[in-house]
Structures are given as structure tokens and as C-alpha cells.
Protein backbone atom coordinates (compact mmCIF):
# COMPACT_ATOMS: atom_id res chain seq x y z
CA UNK A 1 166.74 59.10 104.56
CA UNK A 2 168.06 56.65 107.28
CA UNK A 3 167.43 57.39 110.64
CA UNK A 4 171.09 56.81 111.77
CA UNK A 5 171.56 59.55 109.01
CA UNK A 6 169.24 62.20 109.97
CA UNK A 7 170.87 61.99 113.55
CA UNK A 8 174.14 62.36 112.20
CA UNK A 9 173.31 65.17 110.58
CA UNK A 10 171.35 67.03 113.19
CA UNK A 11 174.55 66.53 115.34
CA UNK A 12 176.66 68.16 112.59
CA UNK A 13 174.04 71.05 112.16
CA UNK A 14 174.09 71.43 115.91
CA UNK A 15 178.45 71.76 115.95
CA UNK A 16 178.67 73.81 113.85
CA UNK A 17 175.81 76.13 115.13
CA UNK A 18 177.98 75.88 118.39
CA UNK A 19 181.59 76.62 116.31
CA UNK A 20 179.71 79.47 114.43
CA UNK A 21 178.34 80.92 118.02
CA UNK A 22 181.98 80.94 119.42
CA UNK A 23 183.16 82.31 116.88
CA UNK A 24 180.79 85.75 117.18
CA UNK A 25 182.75 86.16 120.39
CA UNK A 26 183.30 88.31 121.58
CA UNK A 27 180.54 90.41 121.09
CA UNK A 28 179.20 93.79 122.74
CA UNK A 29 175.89 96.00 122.80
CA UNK A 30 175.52 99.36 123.72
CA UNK A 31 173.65 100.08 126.63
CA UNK A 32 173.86 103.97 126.63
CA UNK A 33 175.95 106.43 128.70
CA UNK A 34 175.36 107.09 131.78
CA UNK A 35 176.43 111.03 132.81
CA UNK A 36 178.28 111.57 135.86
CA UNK A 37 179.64 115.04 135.49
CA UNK A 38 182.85 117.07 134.67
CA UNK A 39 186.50 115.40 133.89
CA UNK A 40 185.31 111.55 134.25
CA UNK A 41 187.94 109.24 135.37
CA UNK A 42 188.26 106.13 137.52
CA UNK A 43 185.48 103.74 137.76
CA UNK A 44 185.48 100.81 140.10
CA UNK A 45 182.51 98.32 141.02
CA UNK A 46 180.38 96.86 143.94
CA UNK A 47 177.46 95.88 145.26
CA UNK A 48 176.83 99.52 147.46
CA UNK A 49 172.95 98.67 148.39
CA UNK A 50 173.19 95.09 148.80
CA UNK A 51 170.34 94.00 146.58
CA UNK A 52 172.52 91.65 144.50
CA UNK A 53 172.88 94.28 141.63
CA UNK A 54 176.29 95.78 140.62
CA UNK A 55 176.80 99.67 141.09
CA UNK A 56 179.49 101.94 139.76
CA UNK A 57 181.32 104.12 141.58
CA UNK A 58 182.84 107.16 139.35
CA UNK A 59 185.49 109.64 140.15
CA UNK A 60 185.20 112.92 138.11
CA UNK A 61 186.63 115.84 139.19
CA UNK A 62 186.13 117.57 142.65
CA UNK A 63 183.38 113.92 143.60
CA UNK A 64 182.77 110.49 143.33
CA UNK A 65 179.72 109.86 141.56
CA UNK A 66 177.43 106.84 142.92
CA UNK A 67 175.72 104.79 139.94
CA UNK A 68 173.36 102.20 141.87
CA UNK A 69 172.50 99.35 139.16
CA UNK A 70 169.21 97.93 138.74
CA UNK A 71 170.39 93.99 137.89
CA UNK A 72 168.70 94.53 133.78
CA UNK A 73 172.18 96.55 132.71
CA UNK A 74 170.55 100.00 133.47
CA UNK A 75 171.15 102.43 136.92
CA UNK A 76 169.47 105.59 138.69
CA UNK A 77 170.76 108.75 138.05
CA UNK A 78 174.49 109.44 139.95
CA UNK A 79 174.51 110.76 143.51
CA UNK A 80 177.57 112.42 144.01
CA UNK A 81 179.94 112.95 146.95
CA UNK A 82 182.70 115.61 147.16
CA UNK A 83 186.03 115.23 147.54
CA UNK A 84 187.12 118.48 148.99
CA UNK A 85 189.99 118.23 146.58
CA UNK A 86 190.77 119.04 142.38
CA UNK A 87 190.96 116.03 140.02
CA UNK A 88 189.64 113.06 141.51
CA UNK A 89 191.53 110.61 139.34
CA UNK A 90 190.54 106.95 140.32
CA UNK A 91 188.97 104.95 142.98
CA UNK A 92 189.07 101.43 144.81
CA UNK A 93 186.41 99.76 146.19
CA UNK A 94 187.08 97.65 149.49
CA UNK A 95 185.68 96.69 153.06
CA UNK A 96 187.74 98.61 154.75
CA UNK A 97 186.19 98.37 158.53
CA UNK A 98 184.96 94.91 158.00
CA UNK A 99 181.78 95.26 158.49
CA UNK A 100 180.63 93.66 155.20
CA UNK A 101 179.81 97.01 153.29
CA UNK A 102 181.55 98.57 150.59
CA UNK A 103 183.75 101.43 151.27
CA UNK A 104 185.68 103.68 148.45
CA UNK A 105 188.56 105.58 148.46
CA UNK A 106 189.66 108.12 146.29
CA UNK A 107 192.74 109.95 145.05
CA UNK A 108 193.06 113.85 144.37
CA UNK A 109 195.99 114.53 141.75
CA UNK A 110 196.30 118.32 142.47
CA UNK A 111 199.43 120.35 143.56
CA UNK A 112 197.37 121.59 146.46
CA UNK A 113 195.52 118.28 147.08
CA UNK A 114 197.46 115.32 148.63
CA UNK A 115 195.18 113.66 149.70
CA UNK A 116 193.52 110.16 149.42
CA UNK A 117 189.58 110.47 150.51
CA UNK A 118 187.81 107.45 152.09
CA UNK A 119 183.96 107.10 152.04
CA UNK A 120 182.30 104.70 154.25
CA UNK A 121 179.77 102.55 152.85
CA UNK A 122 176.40 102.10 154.71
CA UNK A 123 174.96 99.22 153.04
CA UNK A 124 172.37 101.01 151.22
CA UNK A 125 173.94 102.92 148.48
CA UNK A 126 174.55 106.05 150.14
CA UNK A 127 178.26 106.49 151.96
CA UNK A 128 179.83 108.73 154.58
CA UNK A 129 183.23 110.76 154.39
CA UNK A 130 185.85 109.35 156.63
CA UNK A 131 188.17 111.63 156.67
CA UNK A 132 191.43 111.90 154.02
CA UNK A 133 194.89 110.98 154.46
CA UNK A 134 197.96 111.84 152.93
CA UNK A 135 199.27 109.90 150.15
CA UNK A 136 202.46 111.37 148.88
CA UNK A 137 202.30 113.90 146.32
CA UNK A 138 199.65 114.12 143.71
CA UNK A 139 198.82 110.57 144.43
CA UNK A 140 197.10 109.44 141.12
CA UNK A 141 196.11 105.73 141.31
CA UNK A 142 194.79 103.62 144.15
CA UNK A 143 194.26 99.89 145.23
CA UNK A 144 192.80 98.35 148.06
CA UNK A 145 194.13 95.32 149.14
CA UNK A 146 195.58 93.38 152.67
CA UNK A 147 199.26 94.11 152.31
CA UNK A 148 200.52 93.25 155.62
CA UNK A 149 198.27 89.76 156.26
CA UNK A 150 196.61 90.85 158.99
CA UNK A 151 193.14 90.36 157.17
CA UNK A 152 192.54 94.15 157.40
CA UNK A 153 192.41 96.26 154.25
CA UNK A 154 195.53 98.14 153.33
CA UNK A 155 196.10 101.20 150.64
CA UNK A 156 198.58 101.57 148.21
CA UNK A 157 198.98 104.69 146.12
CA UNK A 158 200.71 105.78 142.91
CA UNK A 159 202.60 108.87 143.52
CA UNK A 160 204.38 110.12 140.02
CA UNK A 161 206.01 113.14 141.25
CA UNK A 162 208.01 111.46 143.89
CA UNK A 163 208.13 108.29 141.71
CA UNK A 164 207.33 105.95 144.60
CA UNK A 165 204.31 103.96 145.84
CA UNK A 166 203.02 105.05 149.51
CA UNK A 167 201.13 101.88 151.72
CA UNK A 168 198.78 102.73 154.06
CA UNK A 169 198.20 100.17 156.55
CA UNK A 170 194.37 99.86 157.79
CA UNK A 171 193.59 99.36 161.32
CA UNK A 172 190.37 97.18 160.27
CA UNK A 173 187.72 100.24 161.51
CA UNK A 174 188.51 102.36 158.63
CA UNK A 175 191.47 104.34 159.71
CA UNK A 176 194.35 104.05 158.30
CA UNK A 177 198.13 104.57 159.87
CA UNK A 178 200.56 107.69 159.33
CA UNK A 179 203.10 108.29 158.37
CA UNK A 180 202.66 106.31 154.84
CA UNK A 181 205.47 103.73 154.03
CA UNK A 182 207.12 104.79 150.50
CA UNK A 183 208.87 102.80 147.82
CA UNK A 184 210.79 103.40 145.57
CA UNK A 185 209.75 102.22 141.84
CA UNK A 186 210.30 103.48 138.22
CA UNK A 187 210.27 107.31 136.31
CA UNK A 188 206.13 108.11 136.43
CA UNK A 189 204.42 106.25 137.66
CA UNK A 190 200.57 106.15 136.84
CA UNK A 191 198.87 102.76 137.86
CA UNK A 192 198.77 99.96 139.80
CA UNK A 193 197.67 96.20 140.27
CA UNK A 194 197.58 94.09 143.70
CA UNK A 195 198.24 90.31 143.54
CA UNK A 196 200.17 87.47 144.58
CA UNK A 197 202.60 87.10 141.39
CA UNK A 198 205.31 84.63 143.06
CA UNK A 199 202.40 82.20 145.20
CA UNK A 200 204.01 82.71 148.83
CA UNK A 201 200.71 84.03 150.11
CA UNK A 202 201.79 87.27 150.08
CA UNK A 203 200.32 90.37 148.54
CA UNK A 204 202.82 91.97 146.17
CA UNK A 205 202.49 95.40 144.19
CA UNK A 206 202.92 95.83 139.95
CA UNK A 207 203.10 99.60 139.12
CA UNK A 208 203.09 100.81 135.47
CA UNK A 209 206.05 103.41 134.99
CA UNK A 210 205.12 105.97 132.11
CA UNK A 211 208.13 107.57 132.50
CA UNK A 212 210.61 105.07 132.40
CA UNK A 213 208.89 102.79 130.06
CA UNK A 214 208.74 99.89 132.07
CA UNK A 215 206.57 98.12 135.10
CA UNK A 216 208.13 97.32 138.65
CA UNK A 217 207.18 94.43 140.77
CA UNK A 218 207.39 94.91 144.23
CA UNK A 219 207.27 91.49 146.44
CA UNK A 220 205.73 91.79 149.62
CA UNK A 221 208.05 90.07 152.73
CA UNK A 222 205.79 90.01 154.77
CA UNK A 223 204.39 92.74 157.19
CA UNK A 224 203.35 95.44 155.22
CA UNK A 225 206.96 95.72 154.07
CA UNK A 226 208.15 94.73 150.20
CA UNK A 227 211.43 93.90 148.64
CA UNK A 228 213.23 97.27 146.58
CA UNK A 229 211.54 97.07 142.94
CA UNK A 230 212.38 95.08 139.99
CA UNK A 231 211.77 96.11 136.82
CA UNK A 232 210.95 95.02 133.52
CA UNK A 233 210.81 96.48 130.00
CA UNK A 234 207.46 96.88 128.25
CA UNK A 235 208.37 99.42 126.22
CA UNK A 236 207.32 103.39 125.69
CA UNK A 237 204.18 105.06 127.47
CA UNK A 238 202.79 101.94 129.62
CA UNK A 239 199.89 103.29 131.37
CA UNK A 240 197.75 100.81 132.30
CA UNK A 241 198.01 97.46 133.90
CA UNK A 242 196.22 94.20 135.48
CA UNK A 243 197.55 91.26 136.72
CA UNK A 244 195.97 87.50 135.91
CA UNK A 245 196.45 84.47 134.78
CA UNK A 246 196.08 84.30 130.77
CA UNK A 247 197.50 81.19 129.81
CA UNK A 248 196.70 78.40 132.29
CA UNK A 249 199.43 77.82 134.40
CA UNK A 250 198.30 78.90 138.02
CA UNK A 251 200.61 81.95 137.84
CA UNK A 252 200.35 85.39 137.89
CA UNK A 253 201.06 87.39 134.06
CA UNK A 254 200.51 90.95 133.44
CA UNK A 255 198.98 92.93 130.39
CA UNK A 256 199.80 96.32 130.49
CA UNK A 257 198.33 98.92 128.30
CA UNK A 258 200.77 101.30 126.15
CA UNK A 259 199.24 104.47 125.36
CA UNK A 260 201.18 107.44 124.13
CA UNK A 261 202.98 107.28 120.97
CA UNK A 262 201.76 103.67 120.58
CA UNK A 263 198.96 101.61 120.14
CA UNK A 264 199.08 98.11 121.75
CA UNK A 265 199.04 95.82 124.82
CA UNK A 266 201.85 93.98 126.70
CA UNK A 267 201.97 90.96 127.80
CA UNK A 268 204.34 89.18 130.22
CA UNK A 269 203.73 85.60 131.63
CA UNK A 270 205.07 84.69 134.79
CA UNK A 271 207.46 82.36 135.76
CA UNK A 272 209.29 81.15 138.70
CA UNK A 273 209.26 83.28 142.35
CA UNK A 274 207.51 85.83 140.98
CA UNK A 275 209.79 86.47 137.49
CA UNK A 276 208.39 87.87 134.52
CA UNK A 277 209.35 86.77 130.82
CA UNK A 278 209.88 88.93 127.99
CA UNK A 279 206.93 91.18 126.71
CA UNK A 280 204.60 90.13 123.68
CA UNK A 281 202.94 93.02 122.23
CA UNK A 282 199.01 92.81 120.63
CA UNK A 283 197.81 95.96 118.48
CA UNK A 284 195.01 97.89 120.06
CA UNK A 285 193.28 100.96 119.38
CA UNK A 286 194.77 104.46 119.53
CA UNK A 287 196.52 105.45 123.28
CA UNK A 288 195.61 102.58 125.44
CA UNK A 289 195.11 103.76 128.95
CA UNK A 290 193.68 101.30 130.85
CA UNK A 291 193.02 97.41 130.59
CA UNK A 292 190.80 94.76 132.41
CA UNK A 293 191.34 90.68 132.58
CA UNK A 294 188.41 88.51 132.45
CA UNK A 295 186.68 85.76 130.39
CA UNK A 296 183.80 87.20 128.13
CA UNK A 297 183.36 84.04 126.22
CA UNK A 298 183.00 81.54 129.26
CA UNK A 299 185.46 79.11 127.67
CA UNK A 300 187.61 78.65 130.65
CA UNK A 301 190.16 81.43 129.14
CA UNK A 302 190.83 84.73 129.61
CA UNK A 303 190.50 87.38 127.67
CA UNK A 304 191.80 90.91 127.52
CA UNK A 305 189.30 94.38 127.15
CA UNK A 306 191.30 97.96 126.77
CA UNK A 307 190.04 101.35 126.81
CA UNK A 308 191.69 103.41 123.66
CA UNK A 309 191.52 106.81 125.01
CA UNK A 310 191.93 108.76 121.45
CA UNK A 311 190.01 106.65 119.13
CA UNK A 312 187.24 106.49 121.96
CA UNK A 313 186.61 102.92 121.39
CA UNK A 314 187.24 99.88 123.48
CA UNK A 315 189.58 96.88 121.98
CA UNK A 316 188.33 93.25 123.10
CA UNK A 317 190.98 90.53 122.54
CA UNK A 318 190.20 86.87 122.80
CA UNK A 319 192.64 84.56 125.19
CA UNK A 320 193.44 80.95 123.48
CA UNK A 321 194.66 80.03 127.07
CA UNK A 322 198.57 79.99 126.08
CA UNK A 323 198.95 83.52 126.94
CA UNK A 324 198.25 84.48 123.02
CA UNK A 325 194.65 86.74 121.84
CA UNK A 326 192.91 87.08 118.63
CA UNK A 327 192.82 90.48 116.39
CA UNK A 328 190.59 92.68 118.98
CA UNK A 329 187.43 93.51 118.50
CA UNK A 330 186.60 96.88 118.52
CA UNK A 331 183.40 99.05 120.01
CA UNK A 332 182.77 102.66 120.38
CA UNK A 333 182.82 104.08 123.66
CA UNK A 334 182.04 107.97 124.67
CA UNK A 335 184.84 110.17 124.18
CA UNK A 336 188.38 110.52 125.85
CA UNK A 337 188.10 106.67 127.57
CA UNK A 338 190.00 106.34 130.25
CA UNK A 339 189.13 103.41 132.46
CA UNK A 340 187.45 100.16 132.34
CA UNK A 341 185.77 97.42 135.08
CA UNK A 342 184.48 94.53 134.45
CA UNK A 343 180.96 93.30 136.25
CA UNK A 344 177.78 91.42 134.87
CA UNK A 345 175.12 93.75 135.07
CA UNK A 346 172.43 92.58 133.83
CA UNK A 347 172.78 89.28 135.86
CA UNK A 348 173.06 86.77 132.70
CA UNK A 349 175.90 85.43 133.84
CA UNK A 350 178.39 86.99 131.60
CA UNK A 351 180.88 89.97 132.35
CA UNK A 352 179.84 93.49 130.60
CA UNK A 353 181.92 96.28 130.56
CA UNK A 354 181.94 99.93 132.25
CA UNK A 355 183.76 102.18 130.72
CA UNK A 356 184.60 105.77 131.58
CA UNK A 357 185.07 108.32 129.14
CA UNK A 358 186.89 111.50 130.69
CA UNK A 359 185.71 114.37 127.71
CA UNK A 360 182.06 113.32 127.25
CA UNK A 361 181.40 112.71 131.18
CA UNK A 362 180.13 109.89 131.30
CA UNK A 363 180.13 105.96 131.89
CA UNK A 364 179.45 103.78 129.11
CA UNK A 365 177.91 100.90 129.43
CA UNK A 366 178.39 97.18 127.44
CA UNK A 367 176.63 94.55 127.56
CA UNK A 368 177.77 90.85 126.61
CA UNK A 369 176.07 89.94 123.81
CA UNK A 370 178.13 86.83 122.95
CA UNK A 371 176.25 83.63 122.63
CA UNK A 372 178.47 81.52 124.31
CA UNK A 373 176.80 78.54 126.67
């Protein structure tokens, strides 16, 4: 055989070995569950001991449950810190006193519980309480972001009795300022994304509305305060949302998971000042409750992972860039999922998944198993 043709054909051999490994992706291993106790809920991520390794931090129940990561995918055994309060539902990881540690807070949705809990961080896993602030009324969801551009961390909660989102303005050592400052947004709310959606520099708030079926953008103006809501229509149940870019364009699009009575994902690509088009909808597994942006294939385009909370699995879609996905890709979780972050932990350069499951009580953990370059 020619020379000229046995390079041609180890060329050919070698695309499509390359095709045939992008198209295994996305693709997820099991790493095992990792218990954390009673009524599992949030789960957020950070570095909490500063060796380089990513940690979990879990709320479940009357705690938040500290997961430090070993940098090969696996963690110690959870060291918990109470609440004071019933139903820890989610937590936000931030620096909130600027002193280059990771801090939490964490909400209490309970008619006698207010409150929104902040742990200080210490820099070596462990964390101290801070005290805990009111947040309206059964405040649910949380974010941590700087709302008021003062390059001090802020809080915003999701309060679904009063319908309305509280802000909490940091003063930079931790503390935060009362009264809260509530808007006004749709009928049940239950989450929350922070992000610049109209490019002004600005931090600006996207709350899922169970209730009324739709999400509500509210841009900031500038000084902690933000315009009165606008709202668009996703359709029934959304209860789960993230904001990022999914198809290129350098603005903001949200994905929003739907999970009662239906069984897929939203999708809205941004536009101009901060508008929204109409929703595209993407089948995913039974009651999506929560959903995560980020690129598991390392091709440049983002991709789309959802927690299915009653067929306990997690749905993977694959991004073509244009704002579109692939059928998802499915993999069992625990039971009852009800969150998911997204973090490389087993430092090979491509993002796993965490994924809380609220009736076994415990964090799953997958790792990327795609091989992409």
C-alpha cells in the first residue's frame, strides 16, 4: 500500500475515533452517595479548606452538612452545623466579609422559622454561626450575589408566602442590613438565579413562579434597588431555574425546570435590554426540580443537566450552541432529587455533577466520564 495511502487512512481512522468519542457525550459514572442526614435539600459548592479540592455544602433539615472533597471525586464523612431552625431548604455559597474564605448561608422554610442563617467560613473546612436574619416569610431559596455594586456580597431570598423576593444588603464584614428590601414578583415563588441578563453591569434577579406559571425578571437600577417585575410565560409548575448563555451570543438565556404535572425544560434566549423570547420546551425526566448550565463535553457549548425528582434520575441534554439540546441522557440518582451543582471533582478538568436526593439523604455523586479532548 502507498505511503500517501496509509496516511490517509490513519487520518480517517483517527476522525472518526474523534466523531465516535463526541458522540458518547455526554457520559456519567457513579461515584456513590454520600449520606448527609434527614430531608436532603440544597447543595451548593466551594473550596471550604483551601487545598484546591471542591467541597459540598448540604442543607438537610434542622443543619448544613459540610462534605470536604479529596480532589479524586471522593469526600470525608459530613460535619454538620445546626440551623436552629425546621427545614433547611437550600444554601449559597459566597465571601461574604471579604476575607477570601467561603461563607454559606442558609434558608429555614418553617412557619416558626424566618430566618436566613449565615456561617462564616474559616478557611479550613470548619465554619462559625453568624448570627440569622430575617428573610420574609418561610424564605425558601437563596443567592448570594453584589446587588447594589458596592463589591460587597448581597442576599436575595425567595419568599412564596408573601410572593416577593427580600435583598439583604451586606456591609462587607458579614452583616447584613435590616429591614430587608421586598419585591414584588409572581404567585409562588420557589427559586432564584443572579445575573446580568440586559449587559448594563448591573446585577439583576430571575425568580421561578410555581404558582403563577411563569418566571419574573427583575432589573437592577442600580443601588440595591430593581425595576417592578416582568414576567414571562413558561408554562405550568416551573420550579427550577439558571441563567447562561446557551447559544453563543454574549447574552443572558434562561432554562427553567418544569416539574409538577410535567416533564420538561424551558428555554428562553435573550434578546435586547434584558428581553426574553418565547419559551422552547425539551422533554426531561419525571418532575424536574432543579437545573444546572455548564459544558460537559468541552466543545465550547453549553449544555443543560436537570434533577427529575420522581423518576430519581438526572436528565443531561447536549447544547449545539444555537440555544437547541439533544434527546437527554439519562442517569440514576438516589431517591426524591432535588438539587444539582456543577464542580470537577476529581480535578480532570471536566465538570461532574452533585446531586441531592431529599428521600434517600444523601448526595450523589457523578463523575464525567465523556472522552472529549
Amino acid at each position: 500500500m502507498p505511503t500517501w495511502l496509509i496516511a490517509t487512512v490513519a487520518v480517517l481512522l483517527a476522525f472518526f475515533a474523534r466523531s465516535e468519542a463526541f458522540a458518547a457525550c455526554p457520559a456519567f459514572s457513579s461515584a456513590g452517595h454520600l449520606l448527609v442526614g434527614e430531608g436532603t435539600a440544597g447543595v451548593s459548592v466551594g473550596d471550604f479548606n483551601s487545598d484546591g479540592a471542591i467541597d459540598l455544602a448540604v442543607a438537610n433539615h434542622t443543619k448544613v452538612s459540610i462534605l470536604l472533597g479529596k480532589g479524586d471525586g471522593t469526600f470525608l464523612t459530613a460535619t454538620s452545623y445546626s440551623t436552629g431552625h425546621h427545614f433547611a431548604g437550600s444554601v449559597a455559597v459566597g465571601d461574604l466579609n471579604r476575607d477570601g474564605k467561603s461563607d454559606l448561608v442558609v434558608t429555614s422554610y418553617h412557619p416558626n422559622a424566618n430566618g436566613v442563617a449565615v456561617f462564616v467560613g474559616k478557611g479550613d473546612g470548619t465554619f462559625a454561626p453568624a448570627g440569622t436574619y430575617l428573610g420574609g416569610m418561610q424564605p425558601l431559596a437563596v443567592a448570594v450575589g453584589d446587588l447594589d455594586g458596592d463589591g460587597k456580597s448581597d442576599i436575595a431570598v425567595v419568599n412564596p408566602v408573601l410572593q416577593r423576593i427580600s435583598v439583604l444588603n451586606g456591609d462587607g464584614a458579614g452583616k447584613f442590613a435590616l429591614p430587608a428590601k421586598d419585591y414584588e414578583v409572581g404567585k409562588g415563588p420557589v427559586a432564584l438565579s443572579i445575573a446580568d441578563v440586559n449587559g448594563d453591569g448591573k446585577a439583576d434577579l430571575a425568580v421561578a413562579n410555581q404558582g403563577s406559571s411563569n418566571v419574573s425578571i427583575l432589573i437592577g437600577t442600580g443601588g440595591g434597588a430593581f425595576a417592578p417585575a416582568i414576567h414571562y410565560v413558561v408554562g405550568s409548575t416551573p420550579t427550577g431555574i439558571a441563567i447562561g448563555d446557551v447559544n453563543g451570543d454574549a447574552k443572558a438565556d434562561l432554562v427553567v425546570a418544569k416539574g409538577v404535572n410535567v416533564s420538561n425544560v424551558a428555554v428562553l434566549l435573550g434578546g435586547a435590554n434584558g428581553s426574553f423570547a418565547a419559551a422552547n420546551y425539551f422533554s426531561a425526566g419525571t418532575t424536574p426540580s432543579s437545573v444546572a448550565i455548564g459544558d460537559f463535553d468541552r466543545d465550547g457549548k453549553n449544555d443543560i443537566a436537570v434533577a427529575n425528582q420522581s423518576s430519581n434520575t438526572v436528565s443531561v441534554f447536549r447544547g449545539n450552541g444555537a440555544g437547541g439540546f439533544a434527546t437527554a441522557s439519562t442517569y440514576a440518582s438516589g431517591t426524591t432529587p432535588v438539587s444539582v451543582a456543577i464542580a470537577d471533582f476529581n480535578k480532570d478538568g471536566k465538570s461532574d455533577l452533585a446531586v441531592a436526593n431529599n428521600t434517600s439523604n444523601a448526595v450523589s455523586i457523578l463523575l464525567n466520564a465523556c472522552t472529549c479532548p
